[in-house]
N, C-alpha and C. Protein backbone atom coordinates (compact mmCIF):
# COMPACT_ATOMS: atom_id res chain seq x y z
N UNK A 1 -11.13 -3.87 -40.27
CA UNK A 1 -10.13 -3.60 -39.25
C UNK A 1 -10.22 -4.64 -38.13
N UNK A 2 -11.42 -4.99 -37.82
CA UNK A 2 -11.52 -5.67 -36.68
C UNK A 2 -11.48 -7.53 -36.48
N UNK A 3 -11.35 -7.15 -38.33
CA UNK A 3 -10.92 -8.96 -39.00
C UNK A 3 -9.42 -9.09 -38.79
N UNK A 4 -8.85 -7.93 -39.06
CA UNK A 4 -7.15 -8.02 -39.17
C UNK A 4 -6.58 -8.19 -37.96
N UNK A 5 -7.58 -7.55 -36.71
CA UNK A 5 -7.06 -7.59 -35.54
C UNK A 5 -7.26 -9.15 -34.64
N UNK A 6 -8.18 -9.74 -35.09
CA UNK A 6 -8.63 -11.00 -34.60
C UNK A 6 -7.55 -11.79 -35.39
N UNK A 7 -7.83 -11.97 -36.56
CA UNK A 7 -6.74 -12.78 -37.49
C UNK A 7 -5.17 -12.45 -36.50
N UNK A 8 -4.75 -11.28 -36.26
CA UNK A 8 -3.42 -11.15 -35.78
C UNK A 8 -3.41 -11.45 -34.01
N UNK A 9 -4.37 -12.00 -33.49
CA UNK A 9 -4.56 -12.19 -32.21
C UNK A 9 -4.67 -13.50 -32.49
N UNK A 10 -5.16 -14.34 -32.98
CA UNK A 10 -5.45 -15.70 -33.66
C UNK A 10 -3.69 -16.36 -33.64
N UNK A 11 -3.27 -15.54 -34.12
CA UNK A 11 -1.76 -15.95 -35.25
C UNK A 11 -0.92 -15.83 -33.52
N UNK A 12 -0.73 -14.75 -32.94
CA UNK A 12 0.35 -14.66 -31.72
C UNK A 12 -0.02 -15.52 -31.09
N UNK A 13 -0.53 -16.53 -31.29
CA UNK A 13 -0.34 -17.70 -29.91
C UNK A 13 -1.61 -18.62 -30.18
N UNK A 14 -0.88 -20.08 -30.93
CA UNK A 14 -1.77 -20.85 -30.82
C UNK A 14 -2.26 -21.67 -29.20
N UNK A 15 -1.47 -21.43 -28.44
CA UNK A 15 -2.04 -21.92 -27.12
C UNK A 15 -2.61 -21.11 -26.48
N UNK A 16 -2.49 -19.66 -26.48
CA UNK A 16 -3.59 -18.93 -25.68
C UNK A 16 -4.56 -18.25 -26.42
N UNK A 17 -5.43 -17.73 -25.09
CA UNK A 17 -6.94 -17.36 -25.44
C UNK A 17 -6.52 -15.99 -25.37
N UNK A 18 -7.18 -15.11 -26.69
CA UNK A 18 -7.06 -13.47 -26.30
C UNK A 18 -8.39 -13.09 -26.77
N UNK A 19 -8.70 -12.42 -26.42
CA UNK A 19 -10.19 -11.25 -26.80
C UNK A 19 -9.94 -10.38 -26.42
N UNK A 20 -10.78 -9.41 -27.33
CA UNK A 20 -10.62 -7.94 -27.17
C UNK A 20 -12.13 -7.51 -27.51
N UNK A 21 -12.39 -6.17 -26.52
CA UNK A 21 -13.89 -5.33 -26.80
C UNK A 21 -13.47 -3.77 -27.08
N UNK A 22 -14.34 -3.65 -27.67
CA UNK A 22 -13.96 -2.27 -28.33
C UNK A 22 -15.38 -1.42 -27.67
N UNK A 23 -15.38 -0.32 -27.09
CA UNK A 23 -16.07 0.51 -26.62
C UNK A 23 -16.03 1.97 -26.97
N UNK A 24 -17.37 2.44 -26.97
CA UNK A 24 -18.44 1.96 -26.31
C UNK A 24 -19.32 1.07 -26.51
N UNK A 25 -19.31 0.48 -28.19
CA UNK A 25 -20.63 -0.88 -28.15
C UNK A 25 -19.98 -1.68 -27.60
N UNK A 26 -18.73 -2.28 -27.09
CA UNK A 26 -18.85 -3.81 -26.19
C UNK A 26 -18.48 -3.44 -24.54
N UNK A 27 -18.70 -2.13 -24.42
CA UNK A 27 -18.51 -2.02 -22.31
C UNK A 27 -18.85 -2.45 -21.46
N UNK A 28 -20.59 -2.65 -21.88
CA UNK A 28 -21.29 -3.86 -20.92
C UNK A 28 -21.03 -5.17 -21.06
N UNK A 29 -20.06 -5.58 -21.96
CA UNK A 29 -19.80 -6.85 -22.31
C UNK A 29 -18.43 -7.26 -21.72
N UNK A 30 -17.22 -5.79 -22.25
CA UNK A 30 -16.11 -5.85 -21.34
C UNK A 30 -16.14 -5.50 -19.92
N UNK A 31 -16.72 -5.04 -19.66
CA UNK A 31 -17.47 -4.83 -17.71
C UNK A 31 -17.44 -6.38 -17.64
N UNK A 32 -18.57 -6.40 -17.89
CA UNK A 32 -19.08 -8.10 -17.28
C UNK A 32 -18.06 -9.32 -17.51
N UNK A 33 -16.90 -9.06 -18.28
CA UNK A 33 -15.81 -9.78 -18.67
C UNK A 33 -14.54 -9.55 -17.54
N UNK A 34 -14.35 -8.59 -17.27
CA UNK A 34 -13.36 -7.87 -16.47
C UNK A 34 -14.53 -8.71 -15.15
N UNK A 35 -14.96 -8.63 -14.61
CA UNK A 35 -15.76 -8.61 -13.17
C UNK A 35 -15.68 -10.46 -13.01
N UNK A 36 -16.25 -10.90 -14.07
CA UNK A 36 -16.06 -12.28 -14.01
C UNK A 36 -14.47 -12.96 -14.02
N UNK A 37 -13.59 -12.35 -14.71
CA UNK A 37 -12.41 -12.63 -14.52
C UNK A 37 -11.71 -12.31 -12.68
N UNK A 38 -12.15 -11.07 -12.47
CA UNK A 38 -11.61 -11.00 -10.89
C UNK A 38 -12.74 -11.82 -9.86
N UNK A 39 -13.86 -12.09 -10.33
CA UNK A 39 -14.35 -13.55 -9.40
C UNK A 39 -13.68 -14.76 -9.64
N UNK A 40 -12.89 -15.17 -10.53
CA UNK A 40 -12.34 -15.89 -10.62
C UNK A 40 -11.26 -16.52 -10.08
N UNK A 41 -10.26 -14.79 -9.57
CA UNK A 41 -9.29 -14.97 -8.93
C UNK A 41 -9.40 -15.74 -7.72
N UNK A 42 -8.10 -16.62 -7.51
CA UNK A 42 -7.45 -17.53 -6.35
C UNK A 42 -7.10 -17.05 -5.16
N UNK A 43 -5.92 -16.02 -5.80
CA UNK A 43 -4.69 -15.62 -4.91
C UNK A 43 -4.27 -14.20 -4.75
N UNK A 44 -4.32 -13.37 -6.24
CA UNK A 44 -3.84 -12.28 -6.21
C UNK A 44 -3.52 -11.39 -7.32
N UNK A 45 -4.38 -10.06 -7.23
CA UNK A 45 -4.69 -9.41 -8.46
C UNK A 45 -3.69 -7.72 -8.31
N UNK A 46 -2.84 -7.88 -9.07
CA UNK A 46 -2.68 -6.53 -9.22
C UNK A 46 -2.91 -5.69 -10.04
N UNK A 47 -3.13 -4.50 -10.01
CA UNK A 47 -4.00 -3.65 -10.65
C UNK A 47 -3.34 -2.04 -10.68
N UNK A 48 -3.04 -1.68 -12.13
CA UNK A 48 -2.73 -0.24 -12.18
C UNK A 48 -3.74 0.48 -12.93
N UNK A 49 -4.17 1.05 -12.58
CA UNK A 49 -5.00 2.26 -13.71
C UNK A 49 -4.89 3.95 -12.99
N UNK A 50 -4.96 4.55 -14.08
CA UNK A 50 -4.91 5.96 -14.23
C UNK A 50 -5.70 6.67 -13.21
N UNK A 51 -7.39 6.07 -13.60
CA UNK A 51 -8.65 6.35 -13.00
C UNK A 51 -9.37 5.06 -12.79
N UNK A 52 -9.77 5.44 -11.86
CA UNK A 52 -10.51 4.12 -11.44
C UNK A 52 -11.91 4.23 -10.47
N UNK A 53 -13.34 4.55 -11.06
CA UNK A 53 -14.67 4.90 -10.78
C UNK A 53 -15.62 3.83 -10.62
N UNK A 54 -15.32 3.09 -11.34
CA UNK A 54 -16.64 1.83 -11.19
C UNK A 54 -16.99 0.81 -10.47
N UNK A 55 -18.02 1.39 -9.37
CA UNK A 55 -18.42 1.10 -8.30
C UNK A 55 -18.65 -0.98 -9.06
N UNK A 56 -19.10 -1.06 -10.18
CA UNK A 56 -19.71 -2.68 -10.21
C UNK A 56 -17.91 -3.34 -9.79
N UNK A 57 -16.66 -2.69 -10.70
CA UNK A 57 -15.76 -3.83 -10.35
C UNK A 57 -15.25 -3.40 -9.14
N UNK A 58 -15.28 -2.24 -8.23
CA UNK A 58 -14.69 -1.95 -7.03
C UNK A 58 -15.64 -3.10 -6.18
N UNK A 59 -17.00 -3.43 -6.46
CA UNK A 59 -17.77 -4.49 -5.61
C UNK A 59 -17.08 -6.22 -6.02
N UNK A 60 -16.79 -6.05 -6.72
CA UNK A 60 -15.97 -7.22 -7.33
C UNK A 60 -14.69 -7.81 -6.83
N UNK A 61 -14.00 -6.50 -6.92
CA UNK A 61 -12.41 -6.43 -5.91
C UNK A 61 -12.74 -6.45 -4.45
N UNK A 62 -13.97 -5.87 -3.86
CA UNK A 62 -14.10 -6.04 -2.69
C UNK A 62 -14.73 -7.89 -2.59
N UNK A 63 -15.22 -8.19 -3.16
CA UNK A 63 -15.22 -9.39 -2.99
C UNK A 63 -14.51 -10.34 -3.39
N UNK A 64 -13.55 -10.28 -3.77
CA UNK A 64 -12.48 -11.02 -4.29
C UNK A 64 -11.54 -10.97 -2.81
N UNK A 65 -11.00 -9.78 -2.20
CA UNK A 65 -10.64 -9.64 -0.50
C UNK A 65 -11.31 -10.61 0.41
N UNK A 66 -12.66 -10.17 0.27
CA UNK A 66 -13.17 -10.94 1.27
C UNK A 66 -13.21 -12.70 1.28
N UNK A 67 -12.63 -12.74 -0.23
CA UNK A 67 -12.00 -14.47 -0.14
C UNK A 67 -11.23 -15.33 0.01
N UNK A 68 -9.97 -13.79 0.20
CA UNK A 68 -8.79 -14.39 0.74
C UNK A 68 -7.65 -14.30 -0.55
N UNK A 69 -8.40 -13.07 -1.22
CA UNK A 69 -7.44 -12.45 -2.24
C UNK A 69 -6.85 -11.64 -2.36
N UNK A 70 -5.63 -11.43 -2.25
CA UNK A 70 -4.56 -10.33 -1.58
C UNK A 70 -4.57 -9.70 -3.42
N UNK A 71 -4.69 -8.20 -3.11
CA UNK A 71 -5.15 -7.05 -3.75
C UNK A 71 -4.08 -5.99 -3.78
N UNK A 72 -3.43 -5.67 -4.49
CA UNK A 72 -2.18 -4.23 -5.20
C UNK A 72 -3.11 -3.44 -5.92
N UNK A 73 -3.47 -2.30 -5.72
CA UNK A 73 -3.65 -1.72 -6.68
C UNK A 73 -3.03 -0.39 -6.45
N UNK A 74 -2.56 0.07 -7.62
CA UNK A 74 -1.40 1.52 -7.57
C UNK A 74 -2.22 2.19 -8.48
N UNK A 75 -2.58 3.78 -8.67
CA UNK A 75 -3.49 4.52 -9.36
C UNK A 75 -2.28 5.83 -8.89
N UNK A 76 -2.45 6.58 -9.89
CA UNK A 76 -2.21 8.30 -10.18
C UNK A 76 -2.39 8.81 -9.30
N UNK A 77 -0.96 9.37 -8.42
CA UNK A 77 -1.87 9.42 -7.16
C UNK A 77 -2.29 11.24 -7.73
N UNK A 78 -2.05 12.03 -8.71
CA UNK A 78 -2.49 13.40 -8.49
C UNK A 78 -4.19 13.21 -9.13
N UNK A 79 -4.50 12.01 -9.86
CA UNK A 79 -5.79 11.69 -10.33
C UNK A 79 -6.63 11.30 -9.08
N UNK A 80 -5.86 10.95 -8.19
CA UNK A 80 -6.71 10.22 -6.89
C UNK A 80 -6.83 11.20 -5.88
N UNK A 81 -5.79 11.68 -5.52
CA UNK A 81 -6.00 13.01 -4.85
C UNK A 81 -6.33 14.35 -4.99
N UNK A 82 -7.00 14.32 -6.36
CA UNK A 82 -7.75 15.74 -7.12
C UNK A 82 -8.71 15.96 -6.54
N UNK A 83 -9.73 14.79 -5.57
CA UNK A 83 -10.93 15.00 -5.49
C UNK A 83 -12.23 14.54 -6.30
N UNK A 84 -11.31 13.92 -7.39
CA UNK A 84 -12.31 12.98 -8.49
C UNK A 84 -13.82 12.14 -8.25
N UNK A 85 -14.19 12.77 -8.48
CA UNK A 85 -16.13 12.07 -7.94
C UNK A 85 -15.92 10.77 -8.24
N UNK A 86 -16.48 10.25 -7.21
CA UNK A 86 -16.59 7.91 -7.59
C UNK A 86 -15.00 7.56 -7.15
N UNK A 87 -13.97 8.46 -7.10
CA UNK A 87 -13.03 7.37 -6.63
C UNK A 87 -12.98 6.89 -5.96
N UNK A 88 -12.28 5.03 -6.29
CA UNK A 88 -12.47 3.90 -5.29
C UNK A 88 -11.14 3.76 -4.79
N UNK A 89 -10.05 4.47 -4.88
CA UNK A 89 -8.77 3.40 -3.99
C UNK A 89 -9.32 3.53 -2.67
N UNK A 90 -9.45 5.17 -2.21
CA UNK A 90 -9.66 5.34 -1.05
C UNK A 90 -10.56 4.33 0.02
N UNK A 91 -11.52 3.99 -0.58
CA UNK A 91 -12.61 2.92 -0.29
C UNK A 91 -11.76 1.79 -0.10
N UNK A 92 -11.09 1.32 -1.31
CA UNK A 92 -10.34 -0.36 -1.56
C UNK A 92 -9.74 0.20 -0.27
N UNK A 93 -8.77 0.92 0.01
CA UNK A 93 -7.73 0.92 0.41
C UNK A 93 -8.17 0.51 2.68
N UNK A 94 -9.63 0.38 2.71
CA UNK A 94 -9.56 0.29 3.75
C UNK A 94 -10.03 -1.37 4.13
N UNK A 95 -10.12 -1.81 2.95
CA UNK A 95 -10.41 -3.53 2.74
C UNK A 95 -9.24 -4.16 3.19
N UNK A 96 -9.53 -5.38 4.53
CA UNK A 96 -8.79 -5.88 4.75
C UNK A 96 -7.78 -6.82 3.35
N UNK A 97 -6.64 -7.17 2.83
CA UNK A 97 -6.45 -7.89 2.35
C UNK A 97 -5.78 -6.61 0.62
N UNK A 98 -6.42 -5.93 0.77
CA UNK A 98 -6.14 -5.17 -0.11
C UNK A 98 -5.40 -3.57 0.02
N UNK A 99 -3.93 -3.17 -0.75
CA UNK A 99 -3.17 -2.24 -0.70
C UNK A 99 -3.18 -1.88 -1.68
N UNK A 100 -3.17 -0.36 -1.44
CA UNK A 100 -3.42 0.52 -2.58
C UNK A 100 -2.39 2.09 -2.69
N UNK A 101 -1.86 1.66 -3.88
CA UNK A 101 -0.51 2.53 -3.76
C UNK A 101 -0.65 3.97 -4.38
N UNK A 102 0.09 4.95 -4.72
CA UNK A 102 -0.02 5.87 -4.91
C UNK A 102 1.32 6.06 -6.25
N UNK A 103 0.89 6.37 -7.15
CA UNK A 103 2.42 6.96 -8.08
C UNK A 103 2.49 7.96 -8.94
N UNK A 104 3.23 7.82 -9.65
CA UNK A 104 3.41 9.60 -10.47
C UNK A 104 4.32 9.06 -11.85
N UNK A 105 4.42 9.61 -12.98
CA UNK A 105 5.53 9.38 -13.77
C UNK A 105 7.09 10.03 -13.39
N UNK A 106 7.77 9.55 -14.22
CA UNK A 106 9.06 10.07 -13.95
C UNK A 106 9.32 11.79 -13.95
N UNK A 107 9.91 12.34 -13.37
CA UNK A 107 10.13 13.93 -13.09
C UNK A 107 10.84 14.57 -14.67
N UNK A 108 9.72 15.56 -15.30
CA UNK A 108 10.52 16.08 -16.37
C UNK A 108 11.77 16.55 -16.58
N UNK A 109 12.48 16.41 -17.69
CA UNK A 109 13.65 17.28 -17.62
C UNK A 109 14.05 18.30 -17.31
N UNK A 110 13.21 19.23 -17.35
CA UNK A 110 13.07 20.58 -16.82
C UNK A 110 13.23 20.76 -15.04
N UNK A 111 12.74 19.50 -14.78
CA UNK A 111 12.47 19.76 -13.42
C UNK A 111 11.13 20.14 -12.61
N UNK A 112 10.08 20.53 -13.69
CA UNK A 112 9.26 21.62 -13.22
C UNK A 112 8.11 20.31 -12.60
N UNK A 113 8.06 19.37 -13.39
CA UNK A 113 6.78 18.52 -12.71
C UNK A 113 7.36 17.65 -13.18
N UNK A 114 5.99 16.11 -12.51
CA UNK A 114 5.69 14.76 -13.34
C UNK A 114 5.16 14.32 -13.96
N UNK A 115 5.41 13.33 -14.61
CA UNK A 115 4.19 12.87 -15.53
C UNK A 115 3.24 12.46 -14.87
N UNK A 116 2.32 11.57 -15.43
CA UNK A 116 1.42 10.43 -14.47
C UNK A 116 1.88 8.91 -14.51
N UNK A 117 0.90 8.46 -14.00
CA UNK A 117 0.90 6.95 -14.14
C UNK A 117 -0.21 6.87 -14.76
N UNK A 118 -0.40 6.27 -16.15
CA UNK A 118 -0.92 6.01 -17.55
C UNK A 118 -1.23 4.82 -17.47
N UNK A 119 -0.49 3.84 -16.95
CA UNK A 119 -1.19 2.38 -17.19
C UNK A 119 -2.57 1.66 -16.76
N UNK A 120 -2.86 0.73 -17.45
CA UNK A 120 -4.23 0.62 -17.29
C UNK A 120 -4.19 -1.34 -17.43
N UNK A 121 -3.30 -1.61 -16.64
CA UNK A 121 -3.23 -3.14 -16.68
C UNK A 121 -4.03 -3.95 -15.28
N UNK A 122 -3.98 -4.95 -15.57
CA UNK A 122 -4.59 -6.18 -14.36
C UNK A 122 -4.12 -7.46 -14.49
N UNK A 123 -3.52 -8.34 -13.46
CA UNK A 123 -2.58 -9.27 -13.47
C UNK A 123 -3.57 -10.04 -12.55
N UNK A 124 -3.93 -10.83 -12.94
CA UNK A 124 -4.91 -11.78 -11.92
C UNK A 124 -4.21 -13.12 -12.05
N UNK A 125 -3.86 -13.68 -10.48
CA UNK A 125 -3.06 -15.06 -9.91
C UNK A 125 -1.87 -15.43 -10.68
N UNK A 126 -1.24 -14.07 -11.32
CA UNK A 126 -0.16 -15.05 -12.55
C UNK A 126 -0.04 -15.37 -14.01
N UNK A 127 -1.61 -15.14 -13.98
CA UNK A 127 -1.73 -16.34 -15.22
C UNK A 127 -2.51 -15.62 -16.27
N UNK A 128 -3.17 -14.31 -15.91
CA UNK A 128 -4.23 -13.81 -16.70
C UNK A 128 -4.10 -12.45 -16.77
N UNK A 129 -3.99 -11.46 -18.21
CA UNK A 129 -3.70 -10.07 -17.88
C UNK A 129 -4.99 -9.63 -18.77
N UNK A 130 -4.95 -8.02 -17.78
CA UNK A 130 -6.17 -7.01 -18.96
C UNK A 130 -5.90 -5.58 -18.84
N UNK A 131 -5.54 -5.36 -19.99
CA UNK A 131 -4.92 -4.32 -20.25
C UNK A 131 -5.61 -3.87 -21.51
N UNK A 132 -5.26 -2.28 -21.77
CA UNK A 132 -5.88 -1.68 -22.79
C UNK A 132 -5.41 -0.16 -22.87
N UNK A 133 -6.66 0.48 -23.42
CA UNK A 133 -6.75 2.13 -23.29
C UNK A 133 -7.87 2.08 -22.04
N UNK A 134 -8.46 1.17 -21.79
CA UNK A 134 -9.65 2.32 -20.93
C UNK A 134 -9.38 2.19 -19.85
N UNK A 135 -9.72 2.98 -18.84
CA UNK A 135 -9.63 3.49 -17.40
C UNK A 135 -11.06 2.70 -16.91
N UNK A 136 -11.09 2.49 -15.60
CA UNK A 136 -12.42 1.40 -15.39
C UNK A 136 -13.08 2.85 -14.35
N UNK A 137 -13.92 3.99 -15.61
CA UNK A 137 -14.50 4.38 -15.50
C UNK A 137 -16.01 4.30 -16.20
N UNK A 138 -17.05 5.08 -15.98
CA UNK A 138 -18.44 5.02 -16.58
C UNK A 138 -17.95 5.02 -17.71
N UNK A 139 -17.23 6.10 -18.16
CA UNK A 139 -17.03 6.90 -19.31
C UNK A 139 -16.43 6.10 -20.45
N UNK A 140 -15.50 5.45 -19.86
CA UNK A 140 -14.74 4.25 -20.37
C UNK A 140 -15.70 3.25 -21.13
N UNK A 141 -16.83 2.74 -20.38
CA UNK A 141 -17.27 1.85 -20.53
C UNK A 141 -18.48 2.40 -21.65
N UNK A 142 -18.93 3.50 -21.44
CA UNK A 142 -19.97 3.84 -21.97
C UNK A 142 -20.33 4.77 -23.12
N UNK A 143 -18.98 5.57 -23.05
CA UNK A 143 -19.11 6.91 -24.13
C UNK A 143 -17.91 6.40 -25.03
N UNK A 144 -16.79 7.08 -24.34
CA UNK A 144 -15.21 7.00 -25.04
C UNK A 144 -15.14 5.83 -26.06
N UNK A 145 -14.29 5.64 -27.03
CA UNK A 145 -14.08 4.75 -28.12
C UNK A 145 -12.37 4.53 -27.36
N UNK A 146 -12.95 3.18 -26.65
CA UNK A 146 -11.27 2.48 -26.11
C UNK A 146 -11.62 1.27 -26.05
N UNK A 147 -10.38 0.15 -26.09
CA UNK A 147 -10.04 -0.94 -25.72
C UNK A 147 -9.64 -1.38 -25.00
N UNK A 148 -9.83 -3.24 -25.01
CA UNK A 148 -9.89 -3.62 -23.24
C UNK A 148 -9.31 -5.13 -24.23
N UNK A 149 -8.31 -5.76 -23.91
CA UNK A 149 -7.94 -6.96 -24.03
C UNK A 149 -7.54 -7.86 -22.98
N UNK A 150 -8.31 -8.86 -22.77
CA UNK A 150 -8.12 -10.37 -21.84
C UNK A 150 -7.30 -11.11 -22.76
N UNK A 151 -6.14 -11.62 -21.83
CA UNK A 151 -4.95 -12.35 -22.26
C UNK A 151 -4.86 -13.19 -21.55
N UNK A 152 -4.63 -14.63 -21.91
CA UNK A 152 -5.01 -15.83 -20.54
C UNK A 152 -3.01 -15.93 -20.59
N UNK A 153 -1.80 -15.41 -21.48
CA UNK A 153 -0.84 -15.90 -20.98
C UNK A 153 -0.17 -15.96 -20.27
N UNK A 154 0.05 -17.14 -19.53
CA UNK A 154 0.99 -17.01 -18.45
C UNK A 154 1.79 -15.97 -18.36
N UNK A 155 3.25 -16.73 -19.04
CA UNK A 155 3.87 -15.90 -19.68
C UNK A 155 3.50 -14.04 -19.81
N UNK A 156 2.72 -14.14 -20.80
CA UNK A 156 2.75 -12.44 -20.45
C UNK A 156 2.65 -11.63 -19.17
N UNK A 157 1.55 -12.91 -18.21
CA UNK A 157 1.29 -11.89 -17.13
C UNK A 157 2.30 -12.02 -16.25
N UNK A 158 3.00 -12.76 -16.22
CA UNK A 158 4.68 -12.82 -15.38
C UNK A 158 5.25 -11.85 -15.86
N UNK A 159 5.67 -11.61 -17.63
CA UNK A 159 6.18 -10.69 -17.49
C UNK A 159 6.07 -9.11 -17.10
N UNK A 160 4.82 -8.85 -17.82
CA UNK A 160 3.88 -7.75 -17.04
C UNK A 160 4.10 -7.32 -15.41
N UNK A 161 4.36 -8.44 -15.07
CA UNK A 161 4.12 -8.06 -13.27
C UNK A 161 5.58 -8.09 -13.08
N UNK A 162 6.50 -8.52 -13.88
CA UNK A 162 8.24 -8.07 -13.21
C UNK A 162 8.51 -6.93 -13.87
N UNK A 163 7.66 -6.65 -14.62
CA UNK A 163 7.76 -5.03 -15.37
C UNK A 163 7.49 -4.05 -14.04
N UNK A 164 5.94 -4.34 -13.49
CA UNK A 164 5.18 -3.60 -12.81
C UNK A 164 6.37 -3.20 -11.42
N UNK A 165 7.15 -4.36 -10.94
CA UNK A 165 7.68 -4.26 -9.81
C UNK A 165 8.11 -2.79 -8.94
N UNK A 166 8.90 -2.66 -10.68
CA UNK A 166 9.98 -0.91 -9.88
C UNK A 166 8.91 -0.30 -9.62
N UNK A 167 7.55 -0.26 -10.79
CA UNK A 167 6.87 0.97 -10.35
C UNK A 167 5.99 0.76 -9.31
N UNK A 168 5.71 -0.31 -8.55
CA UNK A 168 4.99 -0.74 -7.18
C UNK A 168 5.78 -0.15 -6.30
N UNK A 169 7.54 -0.41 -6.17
CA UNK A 169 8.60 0.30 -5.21
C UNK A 169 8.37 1.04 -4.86
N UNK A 170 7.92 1.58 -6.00
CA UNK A 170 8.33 3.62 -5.69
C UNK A 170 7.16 4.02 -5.34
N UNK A 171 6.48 3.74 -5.54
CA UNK A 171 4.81 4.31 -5.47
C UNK A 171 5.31 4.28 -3.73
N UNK A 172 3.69 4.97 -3.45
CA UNK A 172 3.95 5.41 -1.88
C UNK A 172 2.60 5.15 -1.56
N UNK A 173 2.67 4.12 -0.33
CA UNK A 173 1.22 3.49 0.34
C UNK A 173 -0.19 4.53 0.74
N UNK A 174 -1.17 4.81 -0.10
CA UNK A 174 -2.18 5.58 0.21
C UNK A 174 -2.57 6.06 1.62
């Protein structure tokens, strides 16, 4: 399975770089991949996830601010405002340089509720996306069986981030 998936990551793009970790055996590997990619950043990382607990890349994003890296991140806001042990927007959200939004899915037909906000992407300076199934929790990294793919394409992460736009709009500032 994991030949077919490389072979078909190989084949979508002879000019870019993609990898993928599969967890829980590669979390400490996709951790340390994810963390080194946002030290990397220039200019400006935006960031959606569901849940978001892990104090190593919240130290990461806080240092990426303190370099003069302007920071989006939008999270669930009924996941964020549950009371969830380890959540970091609240924290990010008081870092100079960094805004942290609040959102919900679209309102059911019924009327009765919303969905969530499910996505689990990262857009770093433009040029670099990471996206997957996992939430950048312990659990994520350590138990759960999810995926985490680094995508160096431009291209994708432009488009990714004019995707992201409406749902940055609407979201509502923490």
């Amino acid at each position: 399975m994991r030949t077919v998936l490389i072979l078909l990551l190989l084949f979508s793009s002879a000019l870019c770089q993609q990898i993928f970790y599969l967890m829980p055996k590669e979390g400490a590997k996709a951790e340390a991949a994810i963390i080194r990619e946002i030290g990397r950043a220039k200019s400006a990382i935006v960031l959606t996830m569901y849940s978001f607990t892990n104090g190593n890349i919240a130290k990461a994003l806080k240092d990426a601010a303190k370099r003069g890296v302007k920071i989006v991140i939008v999270v669930d806001e009924k996941t964020e405002l549950s009371g969830q042990k380890n959540a970091r927007a609240g924290e990010m959200a008081k870092i100079k340089g960094v805004v942290v939004r609040l959102a919900r899915g679209d309102r059911a037909k019924s009327g009765e509720y919303y969905g969530i906000m499910h996505l689990k992407v990262a857009i770093i300076d433009e040029r670099l996306s990471i996206y997957g199934s996992a939430n950048w929790t312990a659990s994520a990294f350590n138990i759960n069986h999810e995926i985490v793919f680094i995508d160096d394409s431009e291209k994708l992460a432009r488009e990714l981030l004019k995707s992201l736009e409406p749902l940055i709009k609407s979201s509502r500032e923490f």
